[in-house]
Protein backbone atom coordinates (compact mmCIF):
# COMPACT_ATOMS: atom_id res chain seq x y z
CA UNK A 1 7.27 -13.89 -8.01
CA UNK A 2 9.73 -13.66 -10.57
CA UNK A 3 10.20 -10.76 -13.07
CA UNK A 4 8.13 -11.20 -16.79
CA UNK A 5 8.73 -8.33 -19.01
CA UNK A 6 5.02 -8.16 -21.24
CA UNK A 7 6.60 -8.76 -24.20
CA UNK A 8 7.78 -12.40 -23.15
CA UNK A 9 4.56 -12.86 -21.29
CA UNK A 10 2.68 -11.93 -24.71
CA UNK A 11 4.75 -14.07 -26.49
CA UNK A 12 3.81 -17.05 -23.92
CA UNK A 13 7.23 -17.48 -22.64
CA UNK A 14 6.06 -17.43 -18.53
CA UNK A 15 4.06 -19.92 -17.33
CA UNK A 16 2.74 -17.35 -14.67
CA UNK A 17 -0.45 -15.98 -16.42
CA UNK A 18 -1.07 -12.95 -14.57
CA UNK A 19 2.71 -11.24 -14.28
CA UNK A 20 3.22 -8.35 -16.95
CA UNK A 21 5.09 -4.94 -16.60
CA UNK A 22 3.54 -2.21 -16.99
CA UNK A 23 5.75 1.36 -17.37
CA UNK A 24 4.28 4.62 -16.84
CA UNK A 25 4.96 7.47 -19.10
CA UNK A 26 4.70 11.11 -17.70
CA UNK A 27 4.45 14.16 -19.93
CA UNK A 28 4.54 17.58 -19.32
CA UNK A 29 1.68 19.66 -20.35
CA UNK A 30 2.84 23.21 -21.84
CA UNK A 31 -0.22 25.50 -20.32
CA UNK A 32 0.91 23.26 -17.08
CA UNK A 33 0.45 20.16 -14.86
CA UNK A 34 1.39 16.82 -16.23
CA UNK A 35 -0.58 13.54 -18.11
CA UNK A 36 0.39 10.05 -17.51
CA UNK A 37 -0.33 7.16 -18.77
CA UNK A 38 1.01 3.34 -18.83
CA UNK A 39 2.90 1.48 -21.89
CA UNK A 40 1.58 -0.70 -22.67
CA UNK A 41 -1.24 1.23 -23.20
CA UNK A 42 -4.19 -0.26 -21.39
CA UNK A 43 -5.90 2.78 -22.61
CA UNK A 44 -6.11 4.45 -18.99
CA UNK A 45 -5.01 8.62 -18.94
CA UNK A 46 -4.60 10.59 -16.14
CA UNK A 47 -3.65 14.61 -15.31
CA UNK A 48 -2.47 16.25 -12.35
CA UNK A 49 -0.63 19.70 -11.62
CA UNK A 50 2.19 17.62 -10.52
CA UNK A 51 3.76 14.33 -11.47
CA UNK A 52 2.99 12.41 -7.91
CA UNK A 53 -0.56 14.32 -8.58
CA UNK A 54 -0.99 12.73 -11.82
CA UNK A 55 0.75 9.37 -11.02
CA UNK A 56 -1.84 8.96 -8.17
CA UNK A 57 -4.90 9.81 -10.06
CA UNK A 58 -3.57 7.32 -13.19
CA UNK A 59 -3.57 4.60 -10.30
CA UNK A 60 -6.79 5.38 -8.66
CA UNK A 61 -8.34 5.47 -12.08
CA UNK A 62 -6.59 2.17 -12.90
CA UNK A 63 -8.41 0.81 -9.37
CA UNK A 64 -12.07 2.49 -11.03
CA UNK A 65 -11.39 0.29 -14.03
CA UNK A 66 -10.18 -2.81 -12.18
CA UNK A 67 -13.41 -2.83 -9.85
CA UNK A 68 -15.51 -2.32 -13.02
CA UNK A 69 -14.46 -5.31 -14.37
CA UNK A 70 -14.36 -7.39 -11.60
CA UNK A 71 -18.13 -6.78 -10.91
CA UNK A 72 -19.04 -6.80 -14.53
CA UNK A 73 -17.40 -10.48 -14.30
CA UNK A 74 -19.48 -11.44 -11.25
CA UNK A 75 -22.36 -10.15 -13.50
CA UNK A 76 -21.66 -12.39 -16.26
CA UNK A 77 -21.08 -15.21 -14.46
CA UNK A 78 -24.55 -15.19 -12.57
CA UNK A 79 -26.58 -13.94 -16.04
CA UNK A 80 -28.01 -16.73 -17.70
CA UNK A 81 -26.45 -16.68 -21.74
């Protein structure tokens, strides 16, 4: 698999449809623990009171959101229009 930053993939220049990059951004909370989140922004947040805490909760919440869709897709494409 060769690397596509999202920016060319937006901008059409891969022909490999589901490759895009996807950083994630870590901040430190002042009262404590950390939020992360990925750029771009596929609006998914996470916390944890450490950053491999709140790296691993922004994935497994990323897996929540992936499974979501997937079986809201299977929905649609058994549901009459």
């Amino acid at each position: 698999m060769s690397r596509v930053s999202y920016k060319e993939f937006e901008q059409g220049k891969t022909k490999e449809t589901n490759v895009f990059e996807l950083k994630i951004i870590l901040v430190e909370d002042p009262n404590g623990g950390f939020t992360s989140f990925f750029n771009p922004d596929p609006g998914i947040i996470s916390e944890g009171e450490t950053k491999e805490e709140a790296v691993l909760n922004l994935f497994q919440t990323l897996e929540t959101v992936l499974k979501h869709t997937e079986t809201k897709l299977k929905f649609k494409k058994i549901l009459p229009e």
